[in-house]
PDB file of N, CA and C in Angstrom:
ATOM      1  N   UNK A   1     -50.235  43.121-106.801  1.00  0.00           N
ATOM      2  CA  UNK A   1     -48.811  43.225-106.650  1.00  0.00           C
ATOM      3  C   UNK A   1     -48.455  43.027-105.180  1.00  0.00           C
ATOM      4  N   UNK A   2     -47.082  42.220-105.147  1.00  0.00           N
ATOM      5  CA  UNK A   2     -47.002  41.829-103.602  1.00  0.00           C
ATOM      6  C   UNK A   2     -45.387  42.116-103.505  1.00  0.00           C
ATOM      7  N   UNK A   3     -45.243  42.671-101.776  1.00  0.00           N
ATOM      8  CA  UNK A   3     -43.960  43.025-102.051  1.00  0.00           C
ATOM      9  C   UNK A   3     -43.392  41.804-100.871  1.00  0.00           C
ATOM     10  N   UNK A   4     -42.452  41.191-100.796  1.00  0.00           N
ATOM     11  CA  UNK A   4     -41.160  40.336 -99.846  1.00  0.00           C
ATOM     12  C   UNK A   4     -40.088  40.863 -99.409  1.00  0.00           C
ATOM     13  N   UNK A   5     -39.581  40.777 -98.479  1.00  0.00           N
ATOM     14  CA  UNK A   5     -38.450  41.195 -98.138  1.00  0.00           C
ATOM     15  C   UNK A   5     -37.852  40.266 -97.517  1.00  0.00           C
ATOM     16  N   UNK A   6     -36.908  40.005 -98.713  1.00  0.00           N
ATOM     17  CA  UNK A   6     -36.125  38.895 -98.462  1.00  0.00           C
ATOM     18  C   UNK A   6     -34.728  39.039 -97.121  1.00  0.00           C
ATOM     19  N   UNK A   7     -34.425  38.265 -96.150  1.00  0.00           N
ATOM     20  CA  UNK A   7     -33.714  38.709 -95.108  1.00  0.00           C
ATOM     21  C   UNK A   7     -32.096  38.219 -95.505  1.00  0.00           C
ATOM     22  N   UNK A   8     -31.777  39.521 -95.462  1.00  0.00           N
ATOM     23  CA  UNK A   8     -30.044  39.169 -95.647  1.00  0.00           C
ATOM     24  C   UNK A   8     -29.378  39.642 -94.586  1.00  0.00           C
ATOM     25  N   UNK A   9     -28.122  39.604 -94.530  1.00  0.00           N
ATOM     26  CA  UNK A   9     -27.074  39.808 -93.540  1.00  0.00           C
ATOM     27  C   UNK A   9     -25.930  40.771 -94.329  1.00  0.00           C
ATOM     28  N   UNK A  10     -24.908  41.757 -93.941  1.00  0.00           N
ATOM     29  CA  UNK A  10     -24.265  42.310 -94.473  1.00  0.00           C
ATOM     30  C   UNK A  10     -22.983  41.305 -94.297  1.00  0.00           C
ATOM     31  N   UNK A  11     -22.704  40.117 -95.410  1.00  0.00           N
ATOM     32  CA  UNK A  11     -21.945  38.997 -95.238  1.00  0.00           C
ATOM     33  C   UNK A  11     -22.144  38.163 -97.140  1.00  0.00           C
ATOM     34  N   UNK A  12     -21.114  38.362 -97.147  1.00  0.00           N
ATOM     35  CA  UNK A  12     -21.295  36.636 -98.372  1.00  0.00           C
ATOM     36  C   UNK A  12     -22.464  35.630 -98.283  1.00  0.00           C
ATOM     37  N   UNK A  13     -23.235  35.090 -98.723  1.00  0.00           N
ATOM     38  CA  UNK A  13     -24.383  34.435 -98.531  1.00  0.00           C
ATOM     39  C   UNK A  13     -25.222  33.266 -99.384  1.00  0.00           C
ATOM     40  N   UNK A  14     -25.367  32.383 -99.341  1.00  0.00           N
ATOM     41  CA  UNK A  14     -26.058  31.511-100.262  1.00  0.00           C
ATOM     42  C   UNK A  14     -27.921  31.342 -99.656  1.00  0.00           C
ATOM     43  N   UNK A  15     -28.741  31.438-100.525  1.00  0.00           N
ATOM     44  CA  UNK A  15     -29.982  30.918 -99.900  1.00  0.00           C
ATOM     45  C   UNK A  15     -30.435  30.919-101.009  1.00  0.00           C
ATOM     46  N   UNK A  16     -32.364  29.819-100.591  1.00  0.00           N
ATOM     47  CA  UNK A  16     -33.563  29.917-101.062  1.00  0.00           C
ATOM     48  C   UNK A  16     -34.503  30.552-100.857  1.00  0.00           C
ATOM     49  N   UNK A  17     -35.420  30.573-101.886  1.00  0.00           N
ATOM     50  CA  UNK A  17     -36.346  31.031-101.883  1.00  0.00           C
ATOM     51  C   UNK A  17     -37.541  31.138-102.861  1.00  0.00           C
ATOM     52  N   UNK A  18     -38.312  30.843-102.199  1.00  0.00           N
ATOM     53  CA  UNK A  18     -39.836  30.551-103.275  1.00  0.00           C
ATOM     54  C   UNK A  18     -40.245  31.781-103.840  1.00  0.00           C
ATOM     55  N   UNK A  19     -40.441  31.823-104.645  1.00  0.00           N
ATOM     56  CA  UNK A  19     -41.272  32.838-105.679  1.00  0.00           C
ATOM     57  C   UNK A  19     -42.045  32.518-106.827  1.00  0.00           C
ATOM     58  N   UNK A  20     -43.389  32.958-106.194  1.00  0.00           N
ATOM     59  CA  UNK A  20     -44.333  32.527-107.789  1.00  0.00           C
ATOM     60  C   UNK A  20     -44.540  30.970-107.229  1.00  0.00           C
ATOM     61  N   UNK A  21     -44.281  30.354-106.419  1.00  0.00           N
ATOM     62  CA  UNK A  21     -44.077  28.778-106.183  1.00  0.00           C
ATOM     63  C   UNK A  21     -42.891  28.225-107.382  1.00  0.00           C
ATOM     64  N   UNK A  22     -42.211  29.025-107.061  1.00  0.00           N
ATOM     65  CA  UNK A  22     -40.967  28.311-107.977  1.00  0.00           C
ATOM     66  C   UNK A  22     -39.794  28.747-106.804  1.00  0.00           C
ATOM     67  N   UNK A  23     -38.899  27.433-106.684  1.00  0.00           N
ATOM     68  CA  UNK A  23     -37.833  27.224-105.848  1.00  0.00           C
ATOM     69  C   UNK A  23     -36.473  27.994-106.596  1.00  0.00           C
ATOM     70  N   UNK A  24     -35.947  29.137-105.943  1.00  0.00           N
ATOM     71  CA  UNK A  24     -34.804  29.876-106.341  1.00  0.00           C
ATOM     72  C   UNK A  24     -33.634  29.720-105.224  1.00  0.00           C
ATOM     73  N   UNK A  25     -32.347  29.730-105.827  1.00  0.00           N
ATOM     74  CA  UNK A  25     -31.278  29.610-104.946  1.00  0.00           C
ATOM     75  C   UNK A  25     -30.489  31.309-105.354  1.00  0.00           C
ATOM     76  N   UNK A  26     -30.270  31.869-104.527  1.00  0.00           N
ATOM     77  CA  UNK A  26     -29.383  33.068-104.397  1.00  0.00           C
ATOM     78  C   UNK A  26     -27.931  33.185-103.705  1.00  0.00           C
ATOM     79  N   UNK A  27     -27.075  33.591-104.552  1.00  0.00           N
ATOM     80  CA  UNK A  27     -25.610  33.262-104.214  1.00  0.00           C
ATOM     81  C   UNK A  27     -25.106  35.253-104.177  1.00  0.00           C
ATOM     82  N   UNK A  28     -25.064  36.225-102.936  1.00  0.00           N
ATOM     83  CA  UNK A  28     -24.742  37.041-102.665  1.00  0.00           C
ATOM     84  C   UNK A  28     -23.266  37.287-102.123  1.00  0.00           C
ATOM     85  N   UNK A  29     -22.514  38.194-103.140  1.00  0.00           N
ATOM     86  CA  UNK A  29     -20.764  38.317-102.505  1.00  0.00           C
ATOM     87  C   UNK A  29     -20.700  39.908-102.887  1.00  0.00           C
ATOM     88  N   UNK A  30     -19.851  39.774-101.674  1.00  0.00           N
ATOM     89  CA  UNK A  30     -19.349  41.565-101.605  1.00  0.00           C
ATOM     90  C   UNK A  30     -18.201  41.709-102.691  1.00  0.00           C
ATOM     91  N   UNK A  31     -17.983  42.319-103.874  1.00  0.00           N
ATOM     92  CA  UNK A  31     -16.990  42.384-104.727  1.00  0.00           C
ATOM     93  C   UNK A  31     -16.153  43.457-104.576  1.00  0.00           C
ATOM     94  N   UNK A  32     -15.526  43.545-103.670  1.00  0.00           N
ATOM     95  CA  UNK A  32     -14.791  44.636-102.822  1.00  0.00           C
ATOM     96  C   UNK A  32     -15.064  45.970-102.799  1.00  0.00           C
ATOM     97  N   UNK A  33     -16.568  46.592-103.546  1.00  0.00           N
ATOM     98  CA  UNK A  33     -17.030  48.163-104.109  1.00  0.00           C
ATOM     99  C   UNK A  33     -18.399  47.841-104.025  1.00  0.00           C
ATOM    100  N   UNK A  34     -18.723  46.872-104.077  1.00  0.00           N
ATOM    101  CA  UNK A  34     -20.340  46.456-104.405  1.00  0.00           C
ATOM    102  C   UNK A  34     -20.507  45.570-104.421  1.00  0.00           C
ATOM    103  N   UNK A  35     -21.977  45.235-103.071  1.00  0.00           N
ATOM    104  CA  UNK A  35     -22.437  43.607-103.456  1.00  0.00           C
ATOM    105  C   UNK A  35     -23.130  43.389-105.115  1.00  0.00           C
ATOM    106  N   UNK A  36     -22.746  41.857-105.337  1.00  0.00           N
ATOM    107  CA  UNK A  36     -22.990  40.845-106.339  1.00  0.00           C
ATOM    108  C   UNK A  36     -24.489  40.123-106.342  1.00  0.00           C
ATOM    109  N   UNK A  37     -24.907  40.267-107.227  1.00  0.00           N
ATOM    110  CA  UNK A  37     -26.177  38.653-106.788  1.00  0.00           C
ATOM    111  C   UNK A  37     -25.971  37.514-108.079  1.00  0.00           C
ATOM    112  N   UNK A  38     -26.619  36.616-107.783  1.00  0.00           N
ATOM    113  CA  UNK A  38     -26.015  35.475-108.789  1.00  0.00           C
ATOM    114  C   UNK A  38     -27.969  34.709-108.516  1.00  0.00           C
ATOM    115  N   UNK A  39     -28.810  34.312-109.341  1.00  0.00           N
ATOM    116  CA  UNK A  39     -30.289  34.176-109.318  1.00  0.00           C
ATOM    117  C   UNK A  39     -29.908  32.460-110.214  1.00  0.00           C
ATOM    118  N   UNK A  40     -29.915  31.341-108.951  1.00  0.00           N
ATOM    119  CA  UNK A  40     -30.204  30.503-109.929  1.00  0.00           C
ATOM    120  C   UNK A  40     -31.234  29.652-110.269  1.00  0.00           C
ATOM    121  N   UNK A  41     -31.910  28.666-110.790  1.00  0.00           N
ATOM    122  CA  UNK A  41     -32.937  27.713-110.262  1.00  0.00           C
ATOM    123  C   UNK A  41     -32.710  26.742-108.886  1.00  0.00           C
ATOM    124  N   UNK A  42     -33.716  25.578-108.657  1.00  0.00           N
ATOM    125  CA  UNK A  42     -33.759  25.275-107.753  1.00  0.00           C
ATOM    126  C   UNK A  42     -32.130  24.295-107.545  1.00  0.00           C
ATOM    127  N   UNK A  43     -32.042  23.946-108.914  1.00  0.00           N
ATOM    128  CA  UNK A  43     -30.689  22.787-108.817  1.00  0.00           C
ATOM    129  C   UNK A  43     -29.467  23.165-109.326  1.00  0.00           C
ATOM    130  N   UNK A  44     -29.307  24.382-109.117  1.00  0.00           N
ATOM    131  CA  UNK A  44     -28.294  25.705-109.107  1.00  0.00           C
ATOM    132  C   UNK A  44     -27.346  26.149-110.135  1.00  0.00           C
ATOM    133  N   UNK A  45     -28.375  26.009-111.308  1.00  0.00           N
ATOM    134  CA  UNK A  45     -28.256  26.731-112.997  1.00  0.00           C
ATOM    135  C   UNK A  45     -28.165  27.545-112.785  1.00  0.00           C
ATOM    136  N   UNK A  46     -27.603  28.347-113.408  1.00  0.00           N
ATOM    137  CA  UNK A  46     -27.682  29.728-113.533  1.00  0.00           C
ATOM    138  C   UNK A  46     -28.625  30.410-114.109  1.00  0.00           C
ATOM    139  N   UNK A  47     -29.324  31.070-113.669  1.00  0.00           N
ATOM    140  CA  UNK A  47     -30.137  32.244-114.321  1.00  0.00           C
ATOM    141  C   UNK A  47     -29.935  33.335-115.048  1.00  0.00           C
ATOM    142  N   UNK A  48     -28.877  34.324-113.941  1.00  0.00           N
ATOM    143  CA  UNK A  48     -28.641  35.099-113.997  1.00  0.00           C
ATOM    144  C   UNK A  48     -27.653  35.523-113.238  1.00  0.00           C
ATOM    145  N   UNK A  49     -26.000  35.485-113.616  1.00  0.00           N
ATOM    146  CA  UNK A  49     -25.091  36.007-112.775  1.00  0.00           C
ATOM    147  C   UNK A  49     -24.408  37.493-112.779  1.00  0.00           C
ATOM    148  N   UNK A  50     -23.875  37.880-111.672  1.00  0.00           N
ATOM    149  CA  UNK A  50     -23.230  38.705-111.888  1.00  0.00           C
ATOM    150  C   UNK A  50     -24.006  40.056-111.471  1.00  0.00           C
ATOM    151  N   UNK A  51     -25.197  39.893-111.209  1.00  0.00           N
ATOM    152  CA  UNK A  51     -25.469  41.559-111.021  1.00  0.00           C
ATOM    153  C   UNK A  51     -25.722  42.653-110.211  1.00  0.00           C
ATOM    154  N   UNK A  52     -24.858  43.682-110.446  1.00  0.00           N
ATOM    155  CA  UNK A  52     -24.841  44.457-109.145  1.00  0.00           C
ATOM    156  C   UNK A  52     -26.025  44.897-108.413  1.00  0.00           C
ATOM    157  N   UNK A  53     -25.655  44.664-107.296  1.00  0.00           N
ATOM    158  CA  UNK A  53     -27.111  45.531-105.918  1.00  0.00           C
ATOM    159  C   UNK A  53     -27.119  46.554-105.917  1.00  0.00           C
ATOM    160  N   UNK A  54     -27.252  47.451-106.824  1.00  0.00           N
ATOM    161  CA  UNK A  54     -27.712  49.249-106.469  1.00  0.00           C
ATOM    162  C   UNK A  54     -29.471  49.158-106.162  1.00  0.00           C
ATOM    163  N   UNK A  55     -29.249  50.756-105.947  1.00  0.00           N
ATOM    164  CA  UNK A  55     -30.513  51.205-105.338  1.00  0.00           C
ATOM    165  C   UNK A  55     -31.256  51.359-106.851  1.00  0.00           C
ATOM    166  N   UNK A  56     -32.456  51.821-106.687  1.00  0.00           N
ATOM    167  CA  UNK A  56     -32.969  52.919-107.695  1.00  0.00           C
ATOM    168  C   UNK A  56     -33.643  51.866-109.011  1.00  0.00           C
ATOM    169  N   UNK A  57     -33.172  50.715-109.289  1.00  0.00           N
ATOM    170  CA  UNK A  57     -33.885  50.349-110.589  1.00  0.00           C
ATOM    171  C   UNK A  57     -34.435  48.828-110.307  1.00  0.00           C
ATOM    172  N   UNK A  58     -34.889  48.013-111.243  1.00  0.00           N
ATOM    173  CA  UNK A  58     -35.143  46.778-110.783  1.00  0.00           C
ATOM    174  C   UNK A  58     -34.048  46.026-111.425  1.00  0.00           C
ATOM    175  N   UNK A  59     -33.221  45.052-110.180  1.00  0.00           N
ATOM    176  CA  UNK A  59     -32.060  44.596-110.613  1.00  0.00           C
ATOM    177  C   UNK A  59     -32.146  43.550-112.093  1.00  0.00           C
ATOM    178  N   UNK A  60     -33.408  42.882-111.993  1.00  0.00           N
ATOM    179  CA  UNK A  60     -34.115  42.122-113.563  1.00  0.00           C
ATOM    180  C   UNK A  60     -34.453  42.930-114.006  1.00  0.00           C
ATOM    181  N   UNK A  61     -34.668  44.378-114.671  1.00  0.00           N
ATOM    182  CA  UNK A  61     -35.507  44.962-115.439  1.00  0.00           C
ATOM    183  C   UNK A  61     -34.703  44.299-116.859  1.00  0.00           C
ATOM    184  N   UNK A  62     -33.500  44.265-117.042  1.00  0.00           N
ATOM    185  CA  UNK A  62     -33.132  43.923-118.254  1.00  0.00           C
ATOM    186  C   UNK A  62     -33.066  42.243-118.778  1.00  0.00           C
ATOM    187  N   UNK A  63     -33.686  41.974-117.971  1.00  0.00           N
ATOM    188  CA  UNK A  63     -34.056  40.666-118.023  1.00  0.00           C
ATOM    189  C   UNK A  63     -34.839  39.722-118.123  1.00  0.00           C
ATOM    190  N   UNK A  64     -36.285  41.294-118.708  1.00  0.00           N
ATOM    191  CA  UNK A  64     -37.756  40.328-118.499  1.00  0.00           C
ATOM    192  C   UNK A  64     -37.613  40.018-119.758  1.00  0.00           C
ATOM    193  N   UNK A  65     -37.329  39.509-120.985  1.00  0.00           N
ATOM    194  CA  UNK A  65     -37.346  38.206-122.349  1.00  0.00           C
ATOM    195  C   UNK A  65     -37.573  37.062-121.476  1.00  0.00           C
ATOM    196  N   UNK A  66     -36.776  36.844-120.076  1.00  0.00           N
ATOM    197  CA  UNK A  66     -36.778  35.460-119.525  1.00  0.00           C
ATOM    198  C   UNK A  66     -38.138  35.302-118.868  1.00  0.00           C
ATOM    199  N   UNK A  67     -39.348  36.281-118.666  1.00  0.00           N
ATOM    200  CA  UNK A  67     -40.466  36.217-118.230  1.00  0.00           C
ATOM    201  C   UNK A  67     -40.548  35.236-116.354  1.00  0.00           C
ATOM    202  N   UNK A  68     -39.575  35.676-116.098  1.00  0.00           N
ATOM    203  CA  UNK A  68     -39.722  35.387-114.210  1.00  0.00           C
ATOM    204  C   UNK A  68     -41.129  35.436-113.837  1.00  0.00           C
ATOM    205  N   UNK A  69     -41.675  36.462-113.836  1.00  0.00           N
ATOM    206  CA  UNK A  69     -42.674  37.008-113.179  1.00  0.00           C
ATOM    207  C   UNK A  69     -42.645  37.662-112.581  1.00  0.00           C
ATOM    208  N   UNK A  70     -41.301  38.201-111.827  1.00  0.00           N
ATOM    209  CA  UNK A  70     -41.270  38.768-110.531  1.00  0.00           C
ATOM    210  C   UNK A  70     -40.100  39.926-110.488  1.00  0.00           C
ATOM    211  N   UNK A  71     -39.906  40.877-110.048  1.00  0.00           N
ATOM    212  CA  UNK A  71     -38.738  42.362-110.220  1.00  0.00           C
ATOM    213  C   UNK A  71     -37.868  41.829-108.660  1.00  0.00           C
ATOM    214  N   UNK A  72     -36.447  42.582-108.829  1.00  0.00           N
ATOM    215  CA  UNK A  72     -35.830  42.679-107.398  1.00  0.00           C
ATOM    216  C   UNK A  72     -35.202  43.910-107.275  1.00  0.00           C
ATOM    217  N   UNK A  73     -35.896  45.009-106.263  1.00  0.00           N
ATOM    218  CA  UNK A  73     -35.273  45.946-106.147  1.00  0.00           C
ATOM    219  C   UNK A  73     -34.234  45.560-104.559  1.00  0.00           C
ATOM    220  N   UNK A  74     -33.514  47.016-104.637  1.00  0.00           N
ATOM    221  CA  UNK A  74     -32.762  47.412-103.090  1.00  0.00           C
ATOM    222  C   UNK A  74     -33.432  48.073-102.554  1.00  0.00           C
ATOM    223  N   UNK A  75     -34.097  48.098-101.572  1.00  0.00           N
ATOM    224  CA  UNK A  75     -34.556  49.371-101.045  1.00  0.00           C
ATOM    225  C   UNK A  75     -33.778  50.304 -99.605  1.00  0.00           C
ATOM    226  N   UNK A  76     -33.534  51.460 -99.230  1.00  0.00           N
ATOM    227  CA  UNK A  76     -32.437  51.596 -99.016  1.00  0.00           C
ATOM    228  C   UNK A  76     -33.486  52.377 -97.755  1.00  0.00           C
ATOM    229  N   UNK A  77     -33.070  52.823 -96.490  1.00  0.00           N
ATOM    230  CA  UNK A  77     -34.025  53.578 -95.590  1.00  0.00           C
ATOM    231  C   UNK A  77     -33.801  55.093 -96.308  1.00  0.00           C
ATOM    232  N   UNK A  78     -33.184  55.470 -97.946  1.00  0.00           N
ATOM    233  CA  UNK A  78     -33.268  57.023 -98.118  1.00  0.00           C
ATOM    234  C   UNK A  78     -33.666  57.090 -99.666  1.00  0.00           C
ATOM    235  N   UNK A  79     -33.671  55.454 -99.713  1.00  0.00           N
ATOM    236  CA  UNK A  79     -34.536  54.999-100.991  1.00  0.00           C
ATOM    237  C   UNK A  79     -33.094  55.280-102.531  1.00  0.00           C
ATOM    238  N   UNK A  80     -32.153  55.662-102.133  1.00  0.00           N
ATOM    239  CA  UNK A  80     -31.651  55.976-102.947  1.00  0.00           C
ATOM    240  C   UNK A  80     -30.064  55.235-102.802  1.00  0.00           C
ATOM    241  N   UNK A  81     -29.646  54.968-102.013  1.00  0.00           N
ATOM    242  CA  UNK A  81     -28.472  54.582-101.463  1.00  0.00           C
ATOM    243  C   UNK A  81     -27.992  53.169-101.531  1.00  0.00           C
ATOM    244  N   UNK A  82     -26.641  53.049-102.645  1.00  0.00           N
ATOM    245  CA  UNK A  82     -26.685  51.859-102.631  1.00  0.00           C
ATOM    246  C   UNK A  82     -26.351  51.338-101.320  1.00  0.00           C
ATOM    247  N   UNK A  83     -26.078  49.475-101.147  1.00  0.00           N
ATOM    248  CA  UNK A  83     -26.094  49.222 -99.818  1.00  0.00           C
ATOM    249  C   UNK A  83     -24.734  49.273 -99.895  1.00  0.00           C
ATOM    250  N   UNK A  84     -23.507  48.971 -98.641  1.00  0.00           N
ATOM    251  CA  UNK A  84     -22.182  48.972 -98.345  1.00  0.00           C
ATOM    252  C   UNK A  84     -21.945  47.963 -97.910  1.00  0.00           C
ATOM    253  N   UNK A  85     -20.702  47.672 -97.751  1.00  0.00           N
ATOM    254  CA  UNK A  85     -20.145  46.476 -97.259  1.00  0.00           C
ATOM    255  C   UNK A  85     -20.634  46.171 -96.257  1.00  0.00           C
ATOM    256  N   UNK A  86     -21.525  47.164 -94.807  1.00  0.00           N
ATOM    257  CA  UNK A  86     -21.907  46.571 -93.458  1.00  0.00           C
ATOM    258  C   UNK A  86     -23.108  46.940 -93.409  1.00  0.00           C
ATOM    259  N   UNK A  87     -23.549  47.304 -94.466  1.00  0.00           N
ATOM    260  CA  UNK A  87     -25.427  47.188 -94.055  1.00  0.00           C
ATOM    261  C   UNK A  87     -26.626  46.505 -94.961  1.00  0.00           C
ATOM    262  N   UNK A  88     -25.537  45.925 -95.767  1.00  0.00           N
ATOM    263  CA  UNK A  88     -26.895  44.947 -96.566  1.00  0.00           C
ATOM    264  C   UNK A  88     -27.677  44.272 -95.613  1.00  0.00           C
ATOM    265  N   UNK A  89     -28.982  44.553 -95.927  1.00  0.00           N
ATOM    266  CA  UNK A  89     -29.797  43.533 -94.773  1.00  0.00           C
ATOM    267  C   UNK A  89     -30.441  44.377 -93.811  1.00  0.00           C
ATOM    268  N   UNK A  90     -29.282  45.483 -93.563  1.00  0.00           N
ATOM    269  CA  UNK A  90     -29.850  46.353 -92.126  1.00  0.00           C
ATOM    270  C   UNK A  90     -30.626  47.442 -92.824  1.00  0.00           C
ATOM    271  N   UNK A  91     -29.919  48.167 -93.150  1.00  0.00           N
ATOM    272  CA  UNK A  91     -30.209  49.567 -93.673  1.00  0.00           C
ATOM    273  C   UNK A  91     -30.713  49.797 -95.118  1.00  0.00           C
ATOM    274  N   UNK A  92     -30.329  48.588 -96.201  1.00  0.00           N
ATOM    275  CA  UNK A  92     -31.045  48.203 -97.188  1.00  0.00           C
ATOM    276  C   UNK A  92     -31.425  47.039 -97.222  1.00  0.00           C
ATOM    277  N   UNK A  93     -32.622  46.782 -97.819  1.00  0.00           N
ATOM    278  CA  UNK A  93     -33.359  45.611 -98.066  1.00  0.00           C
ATOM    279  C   UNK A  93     -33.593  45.190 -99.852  1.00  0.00           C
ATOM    280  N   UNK A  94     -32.915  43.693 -99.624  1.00  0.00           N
ATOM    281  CA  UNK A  94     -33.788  43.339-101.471  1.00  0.00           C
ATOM    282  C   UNK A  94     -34.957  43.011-101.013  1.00  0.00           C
ATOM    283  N   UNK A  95     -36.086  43.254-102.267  1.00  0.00           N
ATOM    284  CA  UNK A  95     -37.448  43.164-102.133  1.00  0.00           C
ATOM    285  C   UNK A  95     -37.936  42.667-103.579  1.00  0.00           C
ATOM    286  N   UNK A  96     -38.705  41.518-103.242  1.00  0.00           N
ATOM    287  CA  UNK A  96     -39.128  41.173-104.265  1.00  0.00           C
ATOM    288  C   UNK A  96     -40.675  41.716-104.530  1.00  0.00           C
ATOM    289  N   UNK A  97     -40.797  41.812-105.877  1.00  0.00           N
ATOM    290  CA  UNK A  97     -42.127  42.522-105.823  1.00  0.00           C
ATOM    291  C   UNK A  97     -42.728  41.238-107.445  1.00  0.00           C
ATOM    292  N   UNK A  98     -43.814  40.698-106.835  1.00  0.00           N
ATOM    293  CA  UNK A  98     -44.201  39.742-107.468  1.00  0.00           C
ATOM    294  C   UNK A  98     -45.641  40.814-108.246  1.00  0.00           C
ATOM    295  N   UNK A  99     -46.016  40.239-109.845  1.00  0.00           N
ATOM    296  CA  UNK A  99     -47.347  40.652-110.323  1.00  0.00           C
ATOM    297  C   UNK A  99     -48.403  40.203-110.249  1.00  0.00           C
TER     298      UNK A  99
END
């Protein structure tokens, strides 16, 4: 098991990223209470939209039928805390944890 920590900014955001050697695009927005994530393939299908960044669970857990391979938690510096409008990135981290 391997963990990533993917680098964000506390900001709206589009990026890539390899996982498993598979090319992912990530589309991150603050929805005025809680950041968003949006998980698509490399040529920017959708995967998986819409789901909120809390702390505490794996943001795919309800989503392994699609067999990714891989979980995305938040991890927060109190492990419990979702992130806020000015510290995604700083004070919490998404982390991918590959099997």
């Amino acid at each position: 098991m391997t963990t990533t920590v993917l680098p964000l900014v506390p900001e709206n955001q589009e990026f890539d990223a390899s996982i498993n050697n598979t090319n992912y695009k990530f589309k991150i927005i603050w929805r005025g209470a809680f950041w968003c994530m949006d998980l698509m393939d490399s040529s920017g299908a959708a995967i998986v939209s819409g789901i909120p960044m809390g702390s505490g669970a794996d943001l795919l857990g309800q989503y392994q039928h699609l067999s990714l391979g891989f979980s995305l938690y938040i991890i927060g510096n109190d492990g419990l805390t979702d992130p806020t409008q000015y510290d995604l990135g700083i004070n919490n981290k998404l982390c991918v944890v590959t099997e």
